[in-house]
Protein backbone atom coordinates (compact mmCIF):
# COMPACT_ATOMS: atom_id res chain seq x y z
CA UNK A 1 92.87 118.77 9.21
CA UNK A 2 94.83 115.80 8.57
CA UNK A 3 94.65 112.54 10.89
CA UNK A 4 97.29 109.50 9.91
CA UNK A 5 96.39 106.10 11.66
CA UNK A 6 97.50 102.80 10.98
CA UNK A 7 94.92 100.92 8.66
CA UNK A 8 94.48 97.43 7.46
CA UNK A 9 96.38 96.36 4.29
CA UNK A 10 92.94 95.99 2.12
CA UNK A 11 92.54 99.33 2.61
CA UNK A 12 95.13 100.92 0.90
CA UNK A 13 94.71 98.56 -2.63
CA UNK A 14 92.09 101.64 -4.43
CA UNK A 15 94.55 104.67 -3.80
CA UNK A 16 97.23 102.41 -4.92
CA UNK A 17 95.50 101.19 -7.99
CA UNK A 18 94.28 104.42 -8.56
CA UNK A 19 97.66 106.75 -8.29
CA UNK A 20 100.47 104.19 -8.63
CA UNK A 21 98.93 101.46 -11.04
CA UNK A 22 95.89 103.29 -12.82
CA UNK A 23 94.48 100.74 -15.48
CA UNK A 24 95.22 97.64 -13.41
CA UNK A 25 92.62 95.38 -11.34
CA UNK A 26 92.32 96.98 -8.15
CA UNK A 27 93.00 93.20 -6.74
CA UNK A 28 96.57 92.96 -8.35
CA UNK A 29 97.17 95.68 -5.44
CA UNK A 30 97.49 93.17 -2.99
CA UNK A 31 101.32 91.95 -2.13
CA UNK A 32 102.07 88.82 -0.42
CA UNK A 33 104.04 90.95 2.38
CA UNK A 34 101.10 92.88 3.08
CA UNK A 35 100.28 90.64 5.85
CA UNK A 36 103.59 91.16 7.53
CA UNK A 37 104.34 95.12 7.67
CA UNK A 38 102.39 97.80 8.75
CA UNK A 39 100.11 100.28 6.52
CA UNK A 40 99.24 103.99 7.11
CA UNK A 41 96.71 106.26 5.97
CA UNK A 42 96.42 110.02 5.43
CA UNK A 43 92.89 111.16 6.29
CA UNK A 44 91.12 114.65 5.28
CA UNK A 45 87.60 115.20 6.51
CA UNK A 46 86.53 110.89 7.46
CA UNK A 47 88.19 110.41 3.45
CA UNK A 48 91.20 108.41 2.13
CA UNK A 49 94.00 110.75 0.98
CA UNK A 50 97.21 108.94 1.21
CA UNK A 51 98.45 105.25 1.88
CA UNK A 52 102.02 103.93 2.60
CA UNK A 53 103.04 100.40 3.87
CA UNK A 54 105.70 99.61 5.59
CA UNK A 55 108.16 96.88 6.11
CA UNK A 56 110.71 95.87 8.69
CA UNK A 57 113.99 93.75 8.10
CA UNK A 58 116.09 93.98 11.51
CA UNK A 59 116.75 97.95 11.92
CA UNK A 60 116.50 98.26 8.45
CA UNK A 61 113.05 99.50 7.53
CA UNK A 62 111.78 100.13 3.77
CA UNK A 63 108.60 101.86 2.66
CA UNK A 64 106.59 100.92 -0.54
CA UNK A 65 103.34 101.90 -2.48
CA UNK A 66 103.70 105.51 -0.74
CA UNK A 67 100.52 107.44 -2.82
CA UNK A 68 98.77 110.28 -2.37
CA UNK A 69 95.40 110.81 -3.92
CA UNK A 70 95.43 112.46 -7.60
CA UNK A 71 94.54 116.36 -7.06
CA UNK A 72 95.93 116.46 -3.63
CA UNK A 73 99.88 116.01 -4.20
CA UNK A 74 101.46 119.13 -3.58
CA UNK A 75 99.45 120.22 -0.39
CA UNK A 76 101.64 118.41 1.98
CA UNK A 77 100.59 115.45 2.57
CA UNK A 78 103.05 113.16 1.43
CA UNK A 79 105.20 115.54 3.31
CA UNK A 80 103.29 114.84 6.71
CA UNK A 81 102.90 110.61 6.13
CA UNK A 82 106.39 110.94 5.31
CA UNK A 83 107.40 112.33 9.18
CA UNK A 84 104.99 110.28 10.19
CA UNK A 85 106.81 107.18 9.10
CA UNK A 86 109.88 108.15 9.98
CA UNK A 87 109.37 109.12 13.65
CA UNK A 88 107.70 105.37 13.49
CA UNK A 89 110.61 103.90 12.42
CA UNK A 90 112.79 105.82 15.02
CA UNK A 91 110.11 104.83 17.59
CA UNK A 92 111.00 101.37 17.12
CA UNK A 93 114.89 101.76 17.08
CA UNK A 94 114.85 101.60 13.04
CA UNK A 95 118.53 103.18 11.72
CA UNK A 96 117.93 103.22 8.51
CA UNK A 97 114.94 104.04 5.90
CA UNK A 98 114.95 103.42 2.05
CA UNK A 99 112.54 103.19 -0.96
CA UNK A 100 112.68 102.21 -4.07
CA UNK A 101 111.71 105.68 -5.42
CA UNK A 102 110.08 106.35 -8.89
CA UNK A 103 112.75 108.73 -10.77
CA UNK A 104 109.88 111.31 -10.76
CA UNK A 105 110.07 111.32 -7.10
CA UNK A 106 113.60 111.83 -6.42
CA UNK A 107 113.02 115.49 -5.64
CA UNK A 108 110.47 114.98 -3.50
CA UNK A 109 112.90 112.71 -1.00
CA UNK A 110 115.62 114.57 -1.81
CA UNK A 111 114.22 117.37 0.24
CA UNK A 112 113.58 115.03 3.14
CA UNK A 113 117.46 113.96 3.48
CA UNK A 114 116.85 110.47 1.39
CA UNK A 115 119.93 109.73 -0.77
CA UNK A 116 120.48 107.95 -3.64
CA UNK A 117 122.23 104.41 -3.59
CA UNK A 118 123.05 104.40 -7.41
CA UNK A 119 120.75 101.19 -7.67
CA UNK A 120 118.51 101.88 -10.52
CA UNK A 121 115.95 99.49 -12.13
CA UNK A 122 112.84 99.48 -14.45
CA UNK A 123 109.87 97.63 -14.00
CA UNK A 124 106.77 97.95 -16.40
CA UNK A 125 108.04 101.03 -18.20
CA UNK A 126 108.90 102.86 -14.81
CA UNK A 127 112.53 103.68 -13.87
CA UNK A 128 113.15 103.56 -10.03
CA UNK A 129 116.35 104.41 -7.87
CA UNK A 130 117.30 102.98 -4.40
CA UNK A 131 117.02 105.94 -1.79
CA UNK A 132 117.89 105.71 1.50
CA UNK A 133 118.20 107.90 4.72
CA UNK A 134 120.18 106.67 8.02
CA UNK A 135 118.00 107.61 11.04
């Protein structure tokens, strides 16, 4: 069973070291913005699964650092924090979600009516594209 309940930001620096950032210091994790959004976590059995922060900017609302745990992608549990965010944002009169997506990930937020901007970038040897999805 999983259980999603908003966390502190600290808490979600290992999963997104360990997915997101593997081979960096566990402290580079921490963003300055951290202490002004809100943070989620995906919970299986009292452990850690998944992590996503988010930030708001009027009714614009953008997610970042969305992981879940290596060996459990796939089971739906991005799928679920995803919802989860989103009913959040709509909760709070957001009208619009976006992300600055990994290309490996379009797929994934494809399926869950994100669209890309045509923004691309690269940072650190990753490629990224804007996605966004009007609530």
């Amino acid at each position: 069973m999983l259980s999603i309940e908003q966390i502190t930001p600290h808490l979600t620096w290992q999963l997104r070291r360990d997915v997101l950032y593997p081979g960096e210091y566990k402290h580079d994790m921490e963003m300055e913005e951290d202490n002004h959004g809100y943070h989620f976590g995906a919970f299986t059995a009292n452990k850690l699964v998944a992590v996503v922060s988010l930030f708001q900017n009027g009714t614009d609302w953008q997610f970042r650092k969305f992981a879940v745990a290596d060996g459990l992608q796939g089971q739906g549990i991005g799928r679920q924090l995803l919802n989860y965010v989103t009913n959040f944002v709509l909760q709070e009169h957001g009208t619009r979600l976006w992300c600055n997506a990994r290309t490996t990930a379009i797929g994934f937020y494809t399926k869950f009516g994100f669209t890309q901007t045509g923004h691309t970038y690269s940072k650190k040897g990753v490629d990224f594209v804007i996605m966004e999805k009007n609530l």
